[in-house]
Protein backbone atom coordinates (compact mmCIF):
# COMPACT_ATOMS: atom_id res chain seq x y z
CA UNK A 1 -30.64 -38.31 -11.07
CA UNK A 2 -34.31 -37.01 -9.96
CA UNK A 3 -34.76 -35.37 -7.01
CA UNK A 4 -36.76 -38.52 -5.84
CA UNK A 5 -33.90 -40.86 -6.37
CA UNK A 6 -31.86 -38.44 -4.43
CA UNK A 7 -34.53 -38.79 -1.66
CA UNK A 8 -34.39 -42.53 -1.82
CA UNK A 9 -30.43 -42.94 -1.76
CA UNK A 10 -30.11 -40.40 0.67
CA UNK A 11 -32.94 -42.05 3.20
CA UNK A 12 -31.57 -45.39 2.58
CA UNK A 13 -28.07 -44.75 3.51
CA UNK A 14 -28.75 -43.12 6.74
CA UNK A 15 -30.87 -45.64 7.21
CA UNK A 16 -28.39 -48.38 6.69
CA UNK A 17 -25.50 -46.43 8.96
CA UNK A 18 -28.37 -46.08 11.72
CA UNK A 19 -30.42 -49.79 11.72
CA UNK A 20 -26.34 -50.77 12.46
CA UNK A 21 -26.29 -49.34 15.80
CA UNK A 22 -29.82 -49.78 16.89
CA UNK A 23 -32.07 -52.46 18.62
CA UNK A 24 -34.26 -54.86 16.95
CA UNK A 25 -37.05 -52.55 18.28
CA UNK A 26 -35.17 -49.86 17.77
CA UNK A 27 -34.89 -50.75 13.86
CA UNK A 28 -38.61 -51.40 12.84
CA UNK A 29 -39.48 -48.19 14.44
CA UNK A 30 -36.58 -46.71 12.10
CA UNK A 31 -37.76 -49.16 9.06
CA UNK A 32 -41.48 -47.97 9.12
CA UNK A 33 -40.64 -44.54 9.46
CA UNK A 34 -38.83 -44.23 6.43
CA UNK A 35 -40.93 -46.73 4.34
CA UNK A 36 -43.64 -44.00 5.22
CA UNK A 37 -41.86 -41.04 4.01
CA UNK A 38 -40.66 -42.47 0.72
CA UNK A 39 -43.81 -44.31 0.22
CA UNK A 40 -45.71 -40.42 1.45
CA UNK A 41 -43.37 -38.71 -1.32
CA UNK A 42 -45.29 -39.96 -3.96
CA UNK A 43 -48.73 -39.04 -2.35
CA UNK A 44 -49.64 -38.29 1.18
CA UNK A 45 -52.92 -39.38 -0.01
CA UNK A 46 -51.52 -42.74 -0.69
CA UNK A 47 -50.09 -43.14 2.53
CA UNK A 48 -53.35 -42.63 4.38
CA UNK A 49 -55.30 -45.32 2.26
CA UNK A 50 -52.42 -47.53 3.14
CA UNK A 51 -52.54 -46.41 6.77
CA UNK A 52 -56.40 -47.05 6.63
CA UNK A 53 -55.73 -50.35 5.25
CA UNK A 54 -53.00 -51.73 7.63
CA UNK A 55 -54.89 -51.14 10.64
CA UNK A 56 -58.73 -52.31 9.29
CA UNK A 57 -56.44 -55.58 8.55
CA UNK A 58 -54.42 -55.66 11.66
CA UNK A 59 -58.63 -55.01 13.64
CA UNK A 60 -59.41 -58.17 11.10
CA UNK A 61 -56.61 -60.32 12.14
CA UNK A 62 -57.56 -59.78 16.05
CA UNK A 63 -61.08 -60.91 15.15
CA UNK A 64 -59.84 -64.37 13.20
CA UNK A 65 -57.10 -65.32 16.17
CA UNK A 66 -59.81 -65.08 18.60
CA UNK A 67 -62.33 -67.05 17.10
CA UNK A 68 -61.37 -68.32 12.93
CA UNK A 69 -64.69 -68.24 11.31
CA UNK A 70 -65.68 -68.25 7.30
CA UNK A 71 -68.41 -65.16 8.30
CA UNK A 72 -64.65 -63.17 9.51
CA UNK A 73 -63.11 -64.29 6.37
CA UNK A 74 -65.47 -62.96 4.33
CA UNK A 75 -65.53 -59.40 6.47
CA UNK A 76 -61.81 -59.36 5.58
CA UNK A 77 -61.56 -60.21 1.64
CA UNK A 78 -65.26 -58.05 1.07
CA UNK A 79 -63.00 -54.87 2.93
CA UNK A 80 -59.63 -55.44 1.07
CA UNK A 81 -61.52 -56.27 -3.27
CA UNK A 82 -64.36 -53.94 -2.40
CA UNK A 83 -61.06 -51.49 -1.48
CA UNK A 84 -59.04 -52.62 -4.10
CA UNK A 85 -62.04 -52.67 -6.63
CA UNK A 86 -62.97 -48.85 -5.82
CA UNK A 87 -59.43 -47.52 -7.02
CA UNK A 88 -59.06 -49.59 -9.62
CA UNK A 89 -62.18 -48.80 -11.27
CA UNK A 90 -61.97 -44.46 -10.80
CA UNK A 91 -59.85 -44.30 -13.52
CA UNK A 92 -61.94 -45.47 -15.81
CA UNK A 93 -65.17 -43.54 -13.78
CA UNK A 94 -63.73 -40.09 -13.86
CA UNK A 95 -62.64 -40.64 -17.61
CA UNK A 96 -66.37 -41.28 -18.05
CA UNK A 97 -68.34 -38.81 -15.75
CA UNK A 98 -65.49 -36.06 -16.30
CA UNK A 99 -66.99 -34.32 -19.96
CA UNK A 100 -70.37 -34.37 -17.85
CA UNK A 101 -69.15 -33.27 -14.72
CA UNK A 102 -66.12 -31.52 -14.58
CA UNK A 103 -66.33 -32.02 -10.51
CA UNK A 104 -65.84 -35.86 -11.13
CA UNK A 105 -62.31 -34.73 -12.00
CA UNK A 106 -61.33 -34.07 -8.72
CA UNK A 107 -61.85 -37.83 -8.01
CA UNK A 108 -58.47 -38.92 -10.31
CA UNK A 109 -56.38 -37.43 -7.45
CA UNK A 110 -57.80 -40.27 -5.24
CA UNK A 111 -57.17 -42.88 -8.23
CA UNK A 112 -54.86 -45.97 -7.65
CA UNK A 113 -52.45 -45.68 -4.71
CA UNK A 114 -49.02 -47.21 -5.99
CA UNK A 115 -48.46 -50.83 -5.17
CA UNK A 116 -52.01 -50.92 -3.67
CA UNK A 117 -52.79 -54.17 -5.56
CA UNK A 118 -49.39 -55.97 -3.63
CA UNK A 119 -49.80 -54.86 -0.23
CA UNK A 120 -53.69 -55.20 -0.58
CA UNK A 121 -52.40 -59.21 -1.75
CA UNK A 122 -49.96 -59.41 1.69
CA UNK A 123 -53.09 -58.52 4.00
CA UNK A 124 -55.16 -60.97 2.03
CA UNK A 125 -52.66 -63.37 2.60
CA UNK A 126 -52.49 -62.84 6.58
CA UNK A 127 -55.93 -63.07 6.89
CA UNK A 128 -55.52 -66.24 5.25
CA UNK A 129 -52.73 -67.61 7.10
CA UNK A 130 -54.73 -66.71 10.06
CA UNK A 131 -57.91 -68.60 8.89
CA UNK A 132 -55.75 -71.63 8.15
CA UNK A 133 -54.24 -72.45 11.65
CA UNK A 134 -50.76 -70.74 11.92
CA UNK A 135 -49.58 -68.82 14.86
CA UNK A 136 -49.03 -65.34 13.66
CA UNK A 137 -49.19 -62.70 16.29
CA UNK A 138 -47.24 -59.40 15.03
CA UNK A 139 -47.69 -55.65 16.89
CA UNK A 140 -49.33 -53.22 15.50
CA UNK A 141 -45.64 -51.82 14.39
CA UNK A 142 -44.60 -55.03 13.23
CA UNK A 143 -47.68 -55.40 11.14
CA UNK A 144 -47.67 -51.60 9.55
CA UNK A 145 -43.82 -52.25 8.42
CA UNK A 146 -44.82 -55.94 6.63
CA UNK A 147 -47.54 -53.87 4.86
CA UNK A 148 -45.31 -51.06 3.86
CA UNK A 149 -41.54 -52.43 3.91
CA UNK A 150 -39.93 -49.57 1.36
CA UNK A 151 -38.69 -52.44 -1.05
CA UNK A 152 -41.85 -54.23 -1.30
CA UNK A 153 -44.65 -51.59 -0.98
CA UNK A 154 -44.69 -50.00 -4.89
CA UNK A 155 -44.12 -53.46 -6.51
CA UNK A 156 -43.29 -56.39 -4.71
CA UNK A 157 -42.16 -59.06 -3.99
CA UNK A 158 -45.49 -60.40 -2.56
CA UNK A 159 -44.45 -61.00 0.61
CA UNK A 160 -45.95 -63.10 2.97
CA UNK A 161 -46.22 -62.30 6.97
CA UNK A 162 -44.23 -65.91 8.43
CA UNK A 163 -41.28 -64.59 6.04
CA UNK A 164 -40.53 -61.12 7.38
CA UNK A 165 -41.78 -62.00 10.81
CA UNK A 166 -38.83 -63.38 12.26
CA UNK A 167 -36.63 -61.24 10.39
CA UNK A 168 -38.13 -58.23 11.50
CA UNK A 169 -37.96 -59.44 15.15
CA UNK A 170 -34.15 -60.89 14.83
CA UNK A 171 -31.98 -59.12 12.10
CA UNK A 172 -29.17 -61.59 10.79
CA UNK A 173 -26.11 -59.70 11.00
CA UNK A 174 -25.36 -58.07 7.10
CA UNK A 175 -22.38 -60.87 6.46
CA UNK A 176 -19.92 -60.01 3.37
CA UNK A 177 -21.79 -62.36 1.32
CA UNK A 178 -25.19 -60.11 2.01
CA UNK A 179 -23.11 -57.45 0.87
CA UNK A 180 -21.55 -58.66 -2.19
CA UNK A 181 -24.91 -60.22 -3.40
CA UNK A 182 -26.77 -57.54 -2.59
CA UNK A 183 -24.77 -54.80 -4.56
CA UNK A 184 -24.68 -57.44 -7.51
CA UNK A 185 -28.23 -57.38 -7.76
CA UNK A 186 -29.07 -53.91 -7.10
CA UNK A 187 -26.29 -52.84 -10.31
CA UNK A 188 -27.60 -55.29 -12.14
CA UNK A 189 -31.36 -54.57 -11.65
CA UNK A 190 -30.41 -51.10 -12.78
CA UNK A 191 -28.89 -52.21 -16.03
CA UNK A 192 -31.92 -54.33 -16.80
CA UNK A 193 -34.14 -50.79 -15.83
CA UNK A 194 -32.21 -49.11 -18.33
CA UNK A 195 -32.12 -51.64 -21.23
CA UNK A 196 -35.97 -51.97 -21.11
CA UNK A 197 -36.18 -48.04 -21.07
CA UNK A 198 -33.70 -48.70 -24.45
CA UNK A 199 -36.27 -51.57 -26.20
CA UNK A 200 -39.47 -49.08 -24.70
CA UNK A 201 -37.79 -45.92 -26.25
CA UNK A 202 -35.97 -47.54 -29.09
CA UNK A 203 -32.05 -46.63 -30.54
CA UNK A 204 -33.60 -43.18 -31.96
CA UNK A 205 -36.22 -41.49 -30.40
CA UNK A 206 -39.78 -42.73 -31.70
CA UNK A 207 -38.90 -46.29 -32.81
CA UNK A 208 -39.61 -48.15 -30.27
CA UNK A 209 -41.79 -50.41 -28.60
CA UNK A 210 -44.07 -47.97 -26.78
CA UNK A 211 -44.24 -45.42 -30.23
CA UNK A 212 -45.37 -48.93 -32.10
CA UNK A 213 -47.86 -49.29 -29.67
CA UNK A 214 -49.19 -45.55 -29.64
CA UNK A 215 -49.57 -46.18 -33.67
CA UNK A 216 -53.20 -47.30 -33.44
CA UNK A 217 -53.84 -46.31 -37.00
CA UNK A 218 -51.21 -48.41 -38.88
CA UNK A 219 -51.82 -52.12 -39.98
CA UNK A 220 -48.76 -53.94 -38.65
CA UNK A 221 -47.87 -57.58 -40.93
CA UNK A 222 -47.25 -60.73 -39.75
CA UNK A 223 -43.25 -60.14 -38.56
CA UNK A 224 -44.31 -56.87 -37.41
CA UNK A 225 -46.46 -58.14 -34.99
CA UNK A 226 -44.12 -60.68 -33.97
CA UNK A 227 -41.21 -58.63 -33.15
CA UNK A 228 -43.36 -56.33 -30.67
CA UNK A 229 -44.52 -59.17 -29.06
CA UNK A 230 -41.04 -60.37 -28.49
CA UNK A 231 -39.95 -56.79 -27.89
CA UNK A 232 -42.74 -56.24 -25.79
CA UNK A 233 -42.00 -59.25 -23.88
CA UNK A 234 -38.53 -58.49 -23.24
CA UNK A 235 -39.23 -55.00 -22.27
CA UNK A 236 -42.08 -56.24 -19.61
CA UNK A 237 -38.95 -58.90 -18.20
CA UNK A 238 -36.28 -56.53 -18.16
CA UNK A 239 -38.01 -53.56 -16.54
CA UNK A 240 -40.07 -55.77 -13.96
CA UNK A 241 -37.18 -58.56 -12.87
CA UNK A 242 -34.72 -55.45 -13.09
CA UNK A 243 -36.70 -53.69 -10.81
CA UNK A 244 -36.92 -57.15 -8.66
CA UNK A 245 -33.06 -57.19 -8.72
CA UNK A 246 -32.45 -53.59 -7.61
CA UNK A 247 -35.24 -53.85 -4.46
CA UNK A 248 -34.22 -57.43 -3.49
CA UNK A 249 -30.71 -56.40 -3.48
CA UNK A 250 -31.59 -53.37 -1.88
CA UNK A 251 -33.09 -55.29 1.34
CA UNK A 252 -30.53 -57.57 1.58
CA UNK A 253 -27.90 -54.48 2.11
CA UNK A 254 -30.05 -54.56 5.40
CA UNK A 255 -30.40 -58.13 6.10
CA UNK A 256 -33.34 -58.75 5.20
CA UNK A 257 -33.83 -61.79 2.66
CA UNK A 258 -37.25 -61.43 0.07
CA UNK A 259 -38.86 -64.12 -1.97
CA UNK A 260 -37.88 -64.31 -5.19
CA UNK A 261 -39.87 -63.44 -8.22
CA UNK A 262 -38.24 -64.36 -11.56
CA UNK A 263 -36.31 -67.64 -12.00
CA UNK A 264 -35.63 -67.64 -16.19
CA UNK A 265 -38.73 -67.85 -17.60
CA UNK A 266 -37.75 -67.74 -21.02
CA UNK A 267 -36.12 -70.64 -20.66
CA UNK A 268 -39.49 -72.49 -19.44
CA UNK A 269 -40.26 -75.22 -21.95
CA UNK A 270 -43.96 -75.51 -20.85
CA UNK A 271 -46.53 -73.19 -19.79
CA UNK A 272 -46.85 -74.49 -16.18
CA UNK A 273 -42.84 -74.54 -16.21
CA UNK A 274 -43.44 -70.90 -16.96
CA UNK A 275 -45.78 -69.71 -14.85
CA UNK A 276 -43.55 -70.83 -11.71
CA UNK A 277 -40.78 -68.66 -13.20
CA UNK A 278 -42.37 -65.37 -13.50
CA UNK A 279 -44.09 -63.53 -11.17
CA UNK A 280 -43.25 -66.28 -8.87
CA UNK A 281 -44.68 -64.20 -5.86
CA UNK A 282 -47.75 -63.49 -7.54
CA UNK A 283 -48.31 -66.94 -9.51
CA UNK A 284 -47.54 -68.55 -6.15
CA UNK A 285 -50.19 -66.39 -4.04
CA UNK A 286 -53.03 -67.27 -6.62
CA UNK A 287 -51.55 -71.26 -6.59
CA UNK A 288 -51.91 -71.23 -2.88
CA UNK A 289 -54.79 -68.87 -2.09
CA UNK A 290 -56.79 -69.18 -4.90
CA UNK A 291 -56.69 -72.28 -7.31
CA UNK A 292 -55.74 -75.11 -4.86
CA UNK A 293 -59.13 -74.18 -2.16
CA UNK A 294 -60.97 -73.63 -5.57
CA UNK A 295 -59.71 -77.35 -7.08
CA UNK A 296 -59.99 -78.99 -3.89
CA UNK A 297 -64.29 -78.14 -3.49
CA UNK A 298 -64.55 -80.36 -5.91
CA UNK A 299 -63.30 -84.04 -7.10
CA UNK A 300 -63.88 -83.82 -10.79
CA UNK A 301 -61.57 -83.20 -13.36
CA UNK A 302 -63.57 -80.88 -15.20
CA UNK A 303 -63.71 -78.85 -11.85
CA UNK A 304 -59.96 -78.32 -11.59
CA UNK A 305 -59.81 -77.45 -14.85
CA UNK A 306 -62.46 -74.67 -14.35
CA UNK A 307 -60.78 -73.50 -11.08
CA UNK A 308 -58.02 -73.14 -13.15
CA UNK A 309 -59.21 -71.37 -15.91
CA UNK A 310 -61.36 -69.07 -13.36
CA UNK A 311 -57.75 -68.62 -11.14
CA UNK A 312 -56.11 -67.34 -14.43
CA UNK A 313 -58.52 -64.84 -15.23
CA UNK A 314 -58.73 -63.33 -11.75
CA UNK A 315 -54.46 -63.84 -12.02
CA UNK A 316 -55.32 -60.85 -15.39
CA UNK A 317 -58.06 -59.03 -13.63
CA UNK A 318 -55.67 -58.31 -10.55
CA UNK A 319 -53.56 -56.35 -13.49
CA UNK A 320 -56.57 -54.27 -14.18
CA UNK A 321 -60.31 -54.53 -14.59
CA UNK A 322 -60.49 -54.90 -18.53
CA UNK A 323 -61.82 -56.95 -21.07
CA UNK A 324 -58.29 -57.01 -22.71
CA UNK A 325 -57.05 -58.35 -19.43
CA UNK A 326 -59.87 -60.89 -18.62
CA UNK A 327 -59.20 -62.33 -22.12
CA UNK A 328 -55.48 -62.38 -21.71
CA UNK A 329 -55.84 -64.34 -18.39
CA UNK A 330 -58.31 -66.57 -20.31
CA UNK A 331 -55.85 -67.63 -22.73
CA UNK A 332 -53.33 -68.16 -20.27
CA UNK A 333 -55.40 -70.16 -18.66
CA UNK A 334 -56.06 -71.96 -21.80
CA UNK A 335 -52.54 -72.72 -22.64
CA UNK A 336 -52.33 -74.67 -18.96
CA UNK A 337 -55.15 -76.61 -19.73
CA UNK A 338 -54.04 -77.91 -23.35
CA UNK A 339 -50.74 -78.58 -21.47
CA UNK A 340 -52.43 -80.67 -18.93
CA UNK A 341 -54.47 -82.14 -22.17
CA UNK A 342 -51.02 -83.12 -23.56
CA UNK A 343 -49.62 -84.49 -20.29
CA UNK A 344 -52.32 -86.58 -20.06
CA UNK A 345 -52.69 -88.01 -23.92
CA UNK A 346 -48.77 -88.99 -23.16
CA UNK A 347 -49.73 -91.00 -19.96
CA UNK A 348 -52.39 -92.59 -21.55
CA UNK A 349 -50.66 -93.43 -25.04
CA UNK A 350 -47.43 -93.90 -23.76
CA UNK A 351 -45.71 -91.60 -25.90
CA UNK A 352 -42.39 -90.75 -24.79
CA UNK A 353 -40.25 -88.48 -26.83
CA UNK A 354 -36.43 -88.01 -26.37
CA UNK A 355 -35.71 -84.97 -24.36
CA UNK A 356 -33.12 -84.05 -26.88
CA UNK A 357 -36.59 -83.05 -28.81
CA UNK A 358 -39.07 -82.81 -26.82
CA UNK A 359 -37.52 -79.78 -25.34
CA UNK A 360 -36.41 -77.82 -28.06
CA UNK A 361 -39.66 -77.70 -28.91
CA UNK A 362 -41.70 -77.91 -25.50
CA UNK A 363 -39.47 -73.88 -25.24
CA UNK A 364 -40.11 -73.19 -29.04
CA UNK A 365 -44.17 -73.69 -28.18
CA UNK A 366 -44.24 -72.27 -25.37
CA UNK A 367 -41.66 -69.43 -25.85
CA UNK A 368 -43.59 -68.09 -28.85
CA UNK A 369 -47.27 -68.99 -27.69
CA UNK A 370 -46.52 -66.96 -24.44
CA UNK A 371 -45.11 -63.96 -26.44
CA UNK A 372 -48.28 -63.78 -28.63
CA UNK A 373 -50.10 -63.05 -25.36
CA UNK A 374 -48.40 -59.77 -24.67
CA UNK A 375 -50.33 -58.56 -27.72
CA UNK A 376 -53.22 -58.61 -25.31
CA UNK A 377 -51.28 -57.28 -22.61
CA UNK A 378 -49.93 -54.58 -23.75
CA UNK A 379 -52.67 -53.70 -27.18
CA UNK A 380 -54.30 -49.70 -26.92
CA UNK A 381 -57.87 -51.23 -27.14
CA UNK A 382 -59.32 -54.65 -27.87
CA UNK A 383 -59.42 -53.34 -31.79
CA UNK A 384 -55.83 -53.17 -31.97
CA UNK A 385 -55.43 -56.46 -30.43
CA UNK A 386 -57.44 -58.17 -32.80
CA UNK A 387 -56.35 -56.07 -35.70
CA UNK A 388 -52.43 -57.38 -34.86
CA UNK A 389 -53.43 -60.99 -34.22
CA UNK A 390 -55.08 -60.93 -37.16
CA UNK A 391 -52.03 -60.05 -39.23
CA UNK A 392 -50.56 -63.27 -37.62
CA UNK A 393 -52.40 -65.61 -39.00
CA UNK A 394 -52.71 -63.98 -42.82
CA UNK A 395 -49.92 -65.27 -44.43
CA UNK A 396 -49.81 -62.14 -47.19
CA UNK A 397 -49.42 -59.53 -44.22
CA UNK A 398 -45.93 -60.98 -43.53
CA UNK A 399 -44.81 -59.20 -46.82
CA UNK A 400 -45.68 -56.05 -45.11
CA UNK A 401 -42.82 -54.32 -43.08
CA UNK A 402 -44.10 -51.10 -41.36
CA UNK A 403 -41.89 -51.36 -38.14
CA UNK A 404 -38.25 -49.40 -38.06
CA UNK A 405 -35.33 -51.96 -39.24
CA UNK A 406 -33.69 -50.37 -35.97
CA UNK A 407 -36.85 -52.26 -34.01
CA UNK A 408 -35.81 -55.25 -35.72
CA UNK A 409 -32.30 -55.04 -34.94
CA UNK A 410 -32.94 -54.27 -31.30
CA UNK A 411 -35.50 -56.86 -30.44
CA UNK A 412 -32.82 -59.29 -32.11
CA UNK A 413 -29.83 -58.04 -30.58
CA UNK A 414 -32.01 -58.25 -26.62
CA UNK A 415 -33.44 -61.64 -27.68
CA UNK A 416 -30.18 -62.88 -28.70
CA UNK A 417 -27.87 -61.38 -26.34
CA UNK A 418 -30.61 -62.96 -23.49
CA UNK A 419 -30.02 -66.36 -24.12
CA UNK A 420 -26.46 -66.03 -24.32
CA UNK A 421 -26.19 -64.70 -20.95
CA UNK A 422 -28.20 -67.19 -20.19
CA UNK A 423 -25.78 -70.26 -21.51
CA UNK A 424 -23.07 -68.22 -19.97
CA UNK A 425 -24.04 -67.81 -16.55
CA UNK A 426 -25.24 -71.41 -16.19
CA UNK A 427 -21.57 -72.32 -17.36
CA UNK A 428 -20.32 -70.78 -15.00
CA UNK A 429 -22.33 -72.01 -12.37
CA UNK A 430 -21.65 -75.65 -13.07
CA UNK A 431 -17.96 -75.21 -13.48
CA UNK A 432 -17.38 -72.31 -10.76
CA UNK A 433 -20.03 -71.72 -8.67
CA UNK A 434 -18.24 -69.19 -6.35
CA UNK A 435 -16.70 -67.07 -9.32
CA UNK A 436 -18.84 -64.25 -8.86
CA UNK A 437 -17.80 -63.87 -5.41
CA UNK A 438 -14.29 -64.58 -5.50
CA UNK A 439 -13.82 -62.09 -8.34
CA UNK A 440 -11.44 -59.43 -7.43
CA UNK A 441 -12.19 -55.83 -5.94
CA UNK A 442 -11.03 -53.82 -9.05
CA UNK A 443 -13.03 -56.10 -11.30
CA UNK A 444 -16.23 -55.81 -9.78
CA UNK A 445 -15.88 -52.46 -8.88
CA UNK A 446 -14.93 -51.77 -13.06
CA UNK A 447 -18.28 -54.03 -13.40
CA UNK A 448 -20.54 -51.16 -11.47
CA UNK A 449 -18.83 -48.66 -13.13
CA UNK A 450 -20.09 -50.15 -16.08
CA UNK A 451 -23.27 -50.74 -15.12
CA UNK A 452 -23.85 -47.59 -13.29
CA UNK A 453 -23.25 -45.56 -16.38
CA UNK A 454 -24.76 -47.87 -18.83
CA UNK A 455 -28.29 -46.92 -16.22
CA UNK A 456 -28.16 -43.56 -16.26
CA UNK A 457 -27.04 -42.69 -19.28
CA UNK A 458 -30.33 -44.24 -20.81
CA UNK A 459 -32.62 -42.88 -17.40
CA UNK A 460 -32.09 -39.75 -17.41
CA UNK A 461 -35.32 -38.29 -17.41
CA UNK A 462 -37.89 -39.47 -14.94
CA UNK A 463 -39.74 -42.77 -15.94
CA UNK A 464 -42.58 -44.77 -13.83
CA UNK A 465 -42.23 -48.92 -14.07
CA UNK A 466 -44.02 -50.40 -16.22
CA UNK A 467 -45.52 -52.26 -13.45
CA UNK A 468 -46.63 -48.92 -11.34
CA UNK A 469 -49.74 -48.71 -13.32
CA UNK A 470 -51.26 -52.10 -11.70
């Protein structure tokens, strides 16, 4: 283990032994205290933009409770994009100025506090709620812990204030079945971690996903390109619901119960179907916050569709300012509306298909359509992007093999073993919905065991998430 994850066990099980004997007050004092020092051990810098942050948004929210005006609402989302905006464009600025001005180097220590894009979200989101009507009134404590709760702060959950409120002010007592869950999920998060550092790294060193990617020079084929994009895909899932797993587990150790943020997705068999599966904290913020004031301005059909399709590419943006991004979050968009277009040509026409088809190959469509998208997620450049989509739709590139057969074998091997575990775990829930908690000690604790080692045998060396960079 890395001396950070030494720091973050060690924190989090005095923490855990103390928030037992303490008050309610008592706690959040103890809570935002040591969200501040893990979140400070990555940068002290980061902690003061966050500080900064917190209380301009906890000044904003006194302004909208007393008087709930658009002119306020504006002061508050100019503040937290123009914030947000600043460092997610120095990255790209110092690259730029940097071989001109070697002082514009100093700048990338300043450049994109971790997790600023979800907590700058959660103060958009109070400001919001606030706008809208509902009775929020938090301290200045309770507010600075909702903005930098140590599971939440890095990468989420998007949280929202009327959530954590009332458990910050009344813990639940941690029952067994906290407990039990809890550890589940944290275990099992870590084996996910560790199986997308496997698909990123590959079986040998250097034939992996992330050493495909770094190839800008080769021409992939056809299959090439599709097994990195269901690599890719996997690899995304794994490390980012993984990491969901261990922090959602982690907080309910404490009592504390977070929204979830993956429900399946590759099981979705339509693109709206999907998009309430993953990211569900996310997709849910820009549903609420963003798309449904947008579609409601307006009566017209072609209006929703254009909030939509505007809602999406802000939904890519928020990833990072890029044309590869604003075109990925266009063609998400895109595969919403032709769903819609579909829904609608079956109302009209009265088609009805038997679901025995119609969802084999609703999930075939939109399993493989959403896949192709990661090309533009995850592509070097926009020339490497095209260059691989390309090769998807030339049919003589698909007798070109340049990936590793061990690539191959992996992605098919995740893929596969995925939707097994999948069929499994829903069999058990329908025949034995308590088995997981009524298995025995020695079993589950043979199942960590497992787990445990399985995780750190593959993350040993120190590794951000994948979803750190955004």
């Amino acid at each position: 283990m890395t001396s950070k994850a030494f720091l973050y066990v060690g924190c989090l099980a005095l923490t855990w032994l103390l928030a037992r004997v303490l008050s309610p007050k008592a706690q959040k004092v103890l809570f935002l205290v040591v969200s501040y020092v893990l979140y400070a051990s990555w940068s002290v810098r980061f902690l003061v933009v966050l500080i900064v942050s917190s209380l301009a948004n906890y000044g904003l929210g006194i302004l909208l409770r007393r008087r709930p005006s658009a002119a306020r609402l504006w002061l508050g989302i100019f503040f937290n994009v123009a914030l947000l905006a600043t460092f997610k464009s120095l990255p790209s600025l110092v690259s730029f100025f940097a071989p001109h001005f070697p002082v514009a180097s100093r700048a990338a220590e300043l450049a994109l506090p971790i997790g600023i894009s979800f907590w700058t979200f959660q103060a958009l989101s109070y400001l919001f709620d606030l706008y809208q009507g509902q009775e929020l009134d938090p301290s200045l404590l309770e507010f600075c812990l909702y903005m930098a709760f140590w599971p939440t702060v890095l990468s989420g959950p998007i949280c929202r204030l009327p959530e954590l409120l009332p458990q910050f002010r009344e813990p639940g007592k941690v029952s067994r079945q906290d407990m039990r869950v809890g550890l589940d999920r944290v275990f099992i998060g870590l084996f996910m971690i560790a199986l997308a550092r496997v698909v990123g790294g590959g079986i040998r060193p250097g034939e992996g996903v992330d050493a495909a990617f770094a190839s800008t020079s080769i021409h992939w084929g056809g299959a090439d390109v599709w097994v990195l994009a269901f690599a890719y895909g996997f690899q995304l899932f794994l490390d980012f619901a993984g990491y969901s797993h261990l922090v959602i587990g982690a907080a309910l150790l404490f009592g504390i119960h977070l929204p979830e943020n993956f429900s399946r997705p590759y099981r979705s068999t339509s693109p709206s179907v999907f998009w309430t599966r993953w990211h569900m904290s996310l997709s849910f913020w820009i549903r609420d916050y963003l798309f449904m004031p947008l579609a409601t301005m307006r009566r017209e059909v072609w209006w929703r569709n254009v909030a939509l399709l505007l809602s999406m590419i802000i939904f890519g943006l928020w990833h990072k300012v890029s044309f590869l991004f604003l075109i990925w979050g266009a063609y998400q968009g895109t595969l919403l509306l032709l769903h819609r277009r579909w829904q609608g040509l079956q109302r009209s026409r009265g088609w009805a298909w038997p679901e025995s088809v119609s969802e084999p190959v609703g999930w075939l469509l939109t399993f493989t359509s959403i896949s192709l998208g990661w090309i533009l997620f995850r592509a070097a450049d926009l020339r490497q992007a095209v260059a691989m989509l390309t090769a998807v739709v030339r049919p003589g590139s698909y007798l070109d093999l340049r990936l590793p057969a061990s690539l191959y074998l992996l992605t098919a091997v995740v893929v596969g073993g995925y939707f097994s575990m999948v069929a499994i775990a829903s069999f058990l829930k329908d025949k034995s919905p308590e088995f997981a908690l009524r298995a025995p000690l020695e079993l589950r604790a043979a199942f960590y065991a497992v787990l445990v080692y399985v995780a750190f045998l593959h993350n040993a060396e120190p590794q951000s998430f994948i979803y750190f960079q955004f």
